[in-house]
PDB file of N, CA and C in Angstrom:
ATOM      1  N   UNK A   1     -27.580  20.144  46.480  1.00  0.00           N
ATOM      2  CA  UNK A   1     -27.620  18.737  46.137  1.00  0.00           C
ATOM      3  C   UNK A   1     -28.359  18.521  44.826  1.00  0.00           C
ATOM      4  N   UNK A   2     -29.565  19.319  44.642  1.00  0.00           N
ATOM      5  CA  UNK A   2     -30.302  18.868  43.321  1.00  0.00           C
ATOM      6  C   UNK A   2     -29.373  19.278  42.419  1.00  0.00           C
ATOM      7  N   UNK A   3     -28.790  20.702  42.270  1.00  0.00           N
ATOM      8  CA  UNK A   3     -27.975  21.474  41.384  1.00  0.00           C
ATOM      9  C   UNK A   3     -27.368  20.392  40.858  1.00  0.00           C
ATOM     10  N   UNK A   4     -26.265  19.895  41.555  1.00  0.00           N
ATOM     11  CA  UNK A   4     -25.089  19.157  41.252  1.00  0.00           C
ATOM     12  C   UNK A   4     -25.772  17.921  40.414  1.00  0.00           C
ATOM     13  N   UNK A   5     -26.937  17.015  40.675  1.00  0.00           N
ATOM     14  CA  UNK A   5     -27.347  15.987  40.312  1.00  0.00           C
ATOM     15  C   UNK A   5     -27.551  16.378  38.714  1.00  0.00           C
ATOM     16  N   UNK A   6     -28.249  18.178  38.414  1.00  0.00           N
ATOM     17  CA  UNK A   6     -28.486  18.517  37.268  1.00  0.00           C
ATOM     18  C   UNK A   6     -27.236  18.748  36.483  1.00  0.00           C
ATOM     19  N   UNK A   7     -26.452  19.168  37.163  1.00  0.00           N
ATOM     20  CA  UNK A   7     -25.394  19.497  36.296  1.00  0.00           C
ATOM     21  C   UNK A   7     -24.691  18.411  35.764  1.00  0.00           C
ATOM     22  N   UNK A   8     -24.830  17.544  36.581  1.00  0.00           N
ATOM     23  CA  UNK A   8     -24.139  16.060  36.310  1.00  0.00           C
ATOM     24  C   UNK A   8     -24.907  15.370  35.307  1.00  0.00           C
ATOM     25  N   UNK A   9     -26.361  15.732  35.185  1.00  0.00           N
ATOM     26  CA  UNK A   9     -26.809  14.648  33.909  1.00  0.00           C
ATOM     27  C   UNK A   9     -26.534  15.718  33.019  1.00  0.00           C
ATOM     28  N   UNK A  10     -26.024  16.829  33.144  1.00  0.00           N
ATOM     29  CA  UNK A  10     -26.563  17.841  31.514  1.00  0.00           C
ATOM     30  C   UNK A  10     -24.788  17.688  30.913  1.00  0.00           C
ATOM     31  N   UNK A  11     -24.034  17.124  32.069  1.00  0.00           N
ATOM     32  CA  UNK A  11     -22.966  17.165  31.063  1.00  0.00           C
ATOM     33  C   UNK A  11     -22.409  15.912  30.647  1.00  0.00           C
ATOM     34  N   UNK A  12     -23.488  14.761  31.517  1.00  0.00           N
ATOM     35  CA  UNK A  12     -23.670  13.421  30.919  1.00  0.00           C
ATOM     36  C   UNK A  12     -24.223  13.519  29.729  1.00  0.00           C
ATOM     37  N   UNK A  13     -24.993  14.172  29.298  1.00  0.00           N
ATOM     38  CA  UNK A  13     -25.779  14.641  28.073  1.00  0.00           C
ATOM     39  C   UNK A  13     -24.517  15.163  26.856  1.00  0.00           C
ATOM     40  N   UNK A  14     -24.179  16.279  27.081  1.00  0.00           N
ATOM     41  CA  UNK A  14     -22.950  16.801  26.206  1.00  0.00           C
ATOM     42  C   UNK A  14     -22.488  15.853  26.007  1.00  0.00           C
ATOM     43  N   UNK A  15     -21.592  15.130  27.404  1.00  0.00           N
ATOM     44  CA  UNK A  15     -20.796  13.906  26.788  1.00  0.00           C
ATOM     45  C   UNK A  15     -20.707  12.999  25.786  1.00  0.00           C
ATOM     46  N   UNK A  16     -21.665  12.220  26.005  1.00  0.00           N
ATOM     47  CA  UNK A  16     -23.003  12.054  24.767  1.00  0.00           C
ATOM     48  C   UNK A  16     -22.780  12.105  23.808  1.00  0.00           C
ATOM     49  N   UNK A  17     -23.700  13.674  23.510  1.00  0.00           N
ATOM     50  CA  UNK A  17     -23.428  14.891  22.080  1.00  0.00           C
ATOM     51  C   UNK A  17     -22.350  14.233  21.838  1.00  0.00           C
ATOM     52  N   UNK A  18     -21.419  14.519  22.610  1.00  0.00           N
ATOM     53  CA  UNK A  18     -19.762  14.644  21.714  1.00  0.00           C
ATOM     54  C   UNK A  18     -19.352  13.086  21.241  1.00  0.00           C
ATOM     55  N   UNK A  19     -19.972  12.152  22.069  1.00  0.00           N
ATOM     56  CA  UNK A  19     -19.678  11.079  21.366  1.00  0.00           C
ATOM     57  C   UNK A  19     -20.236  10.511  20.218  1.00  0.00           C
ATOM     58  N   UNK A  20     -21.814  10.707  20.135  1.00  0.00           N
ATOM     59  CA  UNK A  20     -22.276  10.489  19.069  1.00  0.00           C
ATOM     60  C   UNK A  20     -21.857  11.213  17.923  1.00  0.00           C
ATOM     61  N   UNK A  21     -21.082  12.507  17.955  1.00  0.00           N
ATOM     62  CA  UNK A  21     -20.944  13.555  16.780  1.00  0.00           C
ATOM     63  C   UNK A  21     -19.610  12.812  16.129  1.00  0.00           C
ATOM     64  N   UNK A  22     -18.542  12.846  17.352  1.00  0.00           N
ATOM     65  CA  UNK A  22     -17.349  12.240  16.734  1.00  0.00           C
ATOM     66  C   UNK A  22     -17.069  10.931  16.205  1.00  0.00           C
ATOM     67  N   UNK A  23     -18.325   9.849  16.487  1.00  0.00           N
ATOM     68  CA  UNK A  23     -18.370   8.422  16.175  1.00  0.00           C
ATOM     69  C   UNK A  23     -19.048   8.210  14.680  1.00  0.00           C
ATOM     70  N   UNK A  24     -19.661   9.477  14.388  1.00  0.00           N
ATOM     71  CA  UNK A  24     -20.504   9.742  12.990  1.00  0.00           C
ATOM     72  C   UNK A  24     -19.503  10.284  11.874  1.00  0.00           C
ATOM     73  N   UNK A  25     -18.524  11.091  12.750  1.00  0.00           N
ATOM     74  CA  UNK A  25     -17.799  11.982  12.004  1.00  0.00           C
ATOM     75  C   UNK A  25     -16.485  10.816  11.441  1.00  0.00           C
ATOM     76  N   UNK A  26     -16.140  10.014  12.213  1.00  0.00           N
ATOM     77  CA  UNK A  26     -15.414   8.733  12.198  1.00  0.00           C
ATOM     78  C   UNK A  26     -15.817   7.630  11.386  1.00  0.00           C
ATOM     79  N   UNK A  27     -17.148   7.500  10.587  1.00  0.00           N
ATOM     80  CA  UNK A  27     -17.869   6.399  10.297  1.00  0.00           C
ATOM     81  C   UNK A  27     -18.241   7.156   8.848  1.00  0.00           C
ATOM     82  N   UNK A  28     -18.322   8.325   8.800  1.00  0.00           N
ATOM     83  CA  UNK A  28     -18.216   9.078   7.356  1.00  0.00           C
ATOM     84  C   UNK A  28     -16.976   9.264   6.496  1.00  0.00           C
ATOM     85  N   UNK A  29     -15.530   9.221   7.743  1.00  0.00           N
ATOM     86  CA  UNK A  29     -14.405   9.491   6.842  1.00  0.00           C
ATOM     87  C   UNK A  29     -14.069   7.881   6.168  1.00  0.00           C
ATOM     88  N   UNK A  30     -14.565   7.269   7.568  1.00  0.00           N
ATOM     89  CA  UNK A  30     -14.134   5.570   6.873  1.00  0.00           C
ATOM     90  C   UNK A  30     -14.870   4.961   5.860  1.00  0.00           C
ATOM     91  N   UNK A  31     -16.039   5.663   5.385  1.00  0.00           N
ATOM     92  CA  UNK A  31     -16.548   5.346   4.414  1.00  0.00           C
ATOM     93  C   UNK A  31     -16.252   5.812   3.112  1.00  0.00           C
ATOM     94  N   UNK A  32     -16.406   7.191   3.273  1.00  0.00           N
ATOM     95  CA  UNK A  32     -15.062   7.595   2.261  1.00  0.00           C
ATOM     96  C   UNK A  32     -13.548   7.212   1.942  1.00  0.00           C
ATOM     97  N   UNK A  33     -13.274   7.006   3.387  1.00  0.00           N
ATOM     98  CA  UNK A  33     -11.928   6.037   2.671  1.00  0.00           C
ATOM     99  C   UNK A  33     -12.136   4.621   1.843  1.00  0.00           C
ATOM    100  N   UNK A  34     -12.937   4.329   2.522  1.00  0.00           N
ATOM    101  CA  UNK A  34     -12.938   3.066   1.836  1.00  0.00           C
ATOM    102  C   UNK A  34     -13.997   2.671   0.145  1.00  0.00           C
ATOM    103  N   UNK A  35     -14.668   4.227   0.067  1.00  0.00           N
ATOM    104  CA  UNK A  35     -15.059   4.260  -1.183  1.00  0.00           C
ATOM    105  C   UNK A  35     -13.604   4.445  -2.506  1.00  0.00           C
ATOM    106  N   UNK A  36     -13.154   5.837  -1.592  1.00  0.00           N
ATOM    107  CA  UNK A  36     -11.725   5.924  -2.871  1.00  0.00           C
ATOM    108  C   UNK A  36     -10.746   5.132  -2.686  1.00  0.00           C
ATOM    109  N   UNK A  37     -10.673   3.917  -2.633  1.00  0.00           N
ATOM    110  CA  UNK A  37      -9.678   2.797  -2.354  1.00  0.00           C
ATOM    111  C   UNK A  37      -9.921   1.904  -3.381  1.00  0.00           C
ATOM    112  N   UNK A  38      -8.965   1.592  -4.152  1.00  0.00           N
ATOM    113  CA  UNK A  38      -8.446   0.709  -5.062  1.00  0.00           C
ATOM    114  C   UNK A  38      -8.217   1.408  -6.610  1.00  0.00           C
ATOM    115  N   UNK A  39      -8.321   0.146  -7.608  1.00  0.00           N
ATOM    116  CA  UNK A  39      -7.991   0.875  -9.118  1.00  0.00           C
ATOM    117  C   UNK A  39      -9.556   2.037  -9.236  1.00  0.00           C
ATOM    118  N   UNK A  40      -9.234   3.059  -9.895  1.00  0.00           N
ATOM    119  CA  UNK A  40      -9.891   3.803 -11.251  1.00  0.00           C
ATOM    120  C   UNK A  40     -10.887   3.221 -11.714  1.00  0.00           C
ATOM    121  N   UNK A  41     -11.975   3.595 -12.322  1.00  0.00           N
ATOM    122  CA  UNK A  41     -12.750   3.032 -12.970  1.00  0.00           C
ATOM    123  C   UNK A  41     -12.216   3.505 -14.565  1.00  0.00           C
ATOM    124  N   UNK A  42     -12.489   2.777 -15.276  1.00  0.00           N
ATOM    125  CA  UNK A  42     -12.432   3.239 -16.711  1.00  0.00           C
ATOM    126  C   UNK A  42     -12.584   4.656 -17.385  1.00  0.00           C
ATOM    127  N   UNK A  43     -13.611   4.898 -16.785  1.00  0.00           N
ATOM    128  CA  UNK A  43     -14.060   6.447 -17.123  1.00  0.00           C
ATOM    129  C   UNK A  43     -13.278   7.376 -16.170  1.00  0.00           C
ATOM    130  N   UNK A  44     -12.525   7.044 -15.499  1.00  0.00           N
ATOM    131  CA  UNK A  44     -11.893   7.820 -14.306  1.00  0.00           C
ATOM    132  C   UNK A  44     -10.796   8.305 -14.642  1.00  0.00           C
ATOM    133  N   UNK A  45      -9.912   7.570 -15.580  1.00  0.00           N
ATOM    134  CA  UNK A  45      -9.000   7.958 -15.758  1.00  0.00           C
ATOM    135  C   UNK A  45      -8.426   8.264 -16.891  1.00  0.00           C
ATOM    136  N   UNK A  46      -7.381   9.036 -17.026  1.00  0.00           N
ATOM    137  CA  UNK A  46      -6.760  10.313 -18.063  1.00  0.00           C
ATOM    138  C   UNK A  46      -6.962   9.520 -19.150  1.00  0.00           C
ATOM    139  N   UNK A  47      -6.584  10.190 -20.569  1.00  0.00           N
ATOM    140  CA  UNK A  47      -6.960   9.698 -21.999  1.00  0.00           C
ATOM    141  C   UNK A  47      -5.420   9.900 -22.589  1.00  0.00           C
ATOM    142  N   UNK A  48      -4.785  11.353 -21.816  1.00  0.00           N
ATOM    143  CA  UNK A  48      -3.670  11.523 -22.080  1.00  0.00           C
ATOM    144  C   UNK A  48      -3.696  13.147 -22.717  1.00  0.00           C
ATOM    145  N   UNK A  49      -4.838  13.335 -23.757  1.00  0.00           N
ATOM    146  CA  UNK A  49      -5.266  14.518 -24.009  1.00  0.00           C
ATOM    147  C   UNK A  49      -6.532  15.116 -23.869  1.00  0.00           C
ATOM    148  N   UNK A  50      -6.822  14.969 -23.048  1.00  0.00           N
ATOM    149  CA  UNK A  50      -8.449  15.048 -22.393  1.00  0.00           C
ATOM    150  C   UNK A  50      -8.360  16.374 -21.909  1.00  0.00           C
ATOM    151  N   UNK A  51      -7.007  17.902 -22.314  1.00  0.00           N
ATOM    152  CA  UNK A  51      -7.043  18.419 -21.439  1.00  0.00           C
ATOM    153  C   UNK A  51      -6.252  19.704 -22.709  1.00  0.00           C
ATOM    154  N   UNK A  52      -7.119  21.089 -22.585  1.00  0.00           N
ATOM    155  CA  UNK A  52      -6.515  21.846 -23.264  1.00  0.00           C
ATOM    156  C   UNK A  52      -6.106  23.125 -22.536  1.00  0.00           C
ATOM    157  N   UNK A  53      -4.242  23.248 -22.742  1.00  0.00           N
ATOM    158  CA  UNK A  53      -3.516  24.373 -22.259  1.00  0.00           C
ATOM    159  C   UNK A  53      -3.385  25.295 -22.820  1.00  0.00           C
ATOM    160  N   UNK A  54      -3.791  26.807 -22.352  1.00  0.00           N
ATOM    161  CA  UNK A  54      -3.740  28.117 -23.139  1.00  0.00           C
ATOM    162  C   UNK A  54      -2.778  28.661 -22.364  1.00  0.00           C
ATOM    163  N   UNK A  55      -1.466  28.931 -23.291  1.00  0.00           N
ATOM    164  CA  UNK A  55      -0.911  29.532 -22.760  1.00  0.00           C
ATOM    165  C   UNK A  55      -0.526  31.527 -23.023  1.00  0.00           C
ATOM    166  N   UNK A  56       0.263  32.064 -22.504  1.00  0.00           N
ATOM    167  CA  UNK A  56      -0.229  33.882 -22.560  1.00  0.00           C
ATOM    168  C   UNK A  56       1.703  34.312 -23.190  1.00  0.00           C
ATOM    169  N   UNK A  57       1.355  35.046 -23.368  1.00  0.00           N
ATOM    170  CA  UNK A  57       2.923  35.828 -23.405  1.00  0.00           C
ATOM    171  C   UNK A  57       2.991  37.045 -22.581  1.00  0.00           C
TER     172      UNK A  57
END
């Protein structure tokens, strides 16, 4: 009887763990999404030749 009572809070516990990990992990991507969302900033974007190709034979 005690066993079971322990086992039952330790995987109330994990449960938990796993929710707090995946609700953090969920709340970091949406912040990142919602940082790279919309126009470029000025400095962000291409010049057109901002970029030098070496090429080989």
């Amino acid at each position: 009887m005690m066993l079971r009572t322990v086992l039952r809070r330790g995987l109330r516990l994990i449960a938990l763990a796993l929710v707090v990990v995946v609700a953090l992990i969920g709340v970091l991507a949406a912040a990142f999404r919602l940082q790279f969302t919309g126009a470029p900033a000025g400095w962000a974007m291409s010049t057109g030749n901002d970029a030098l190709w070496l090429g080989h034979m």
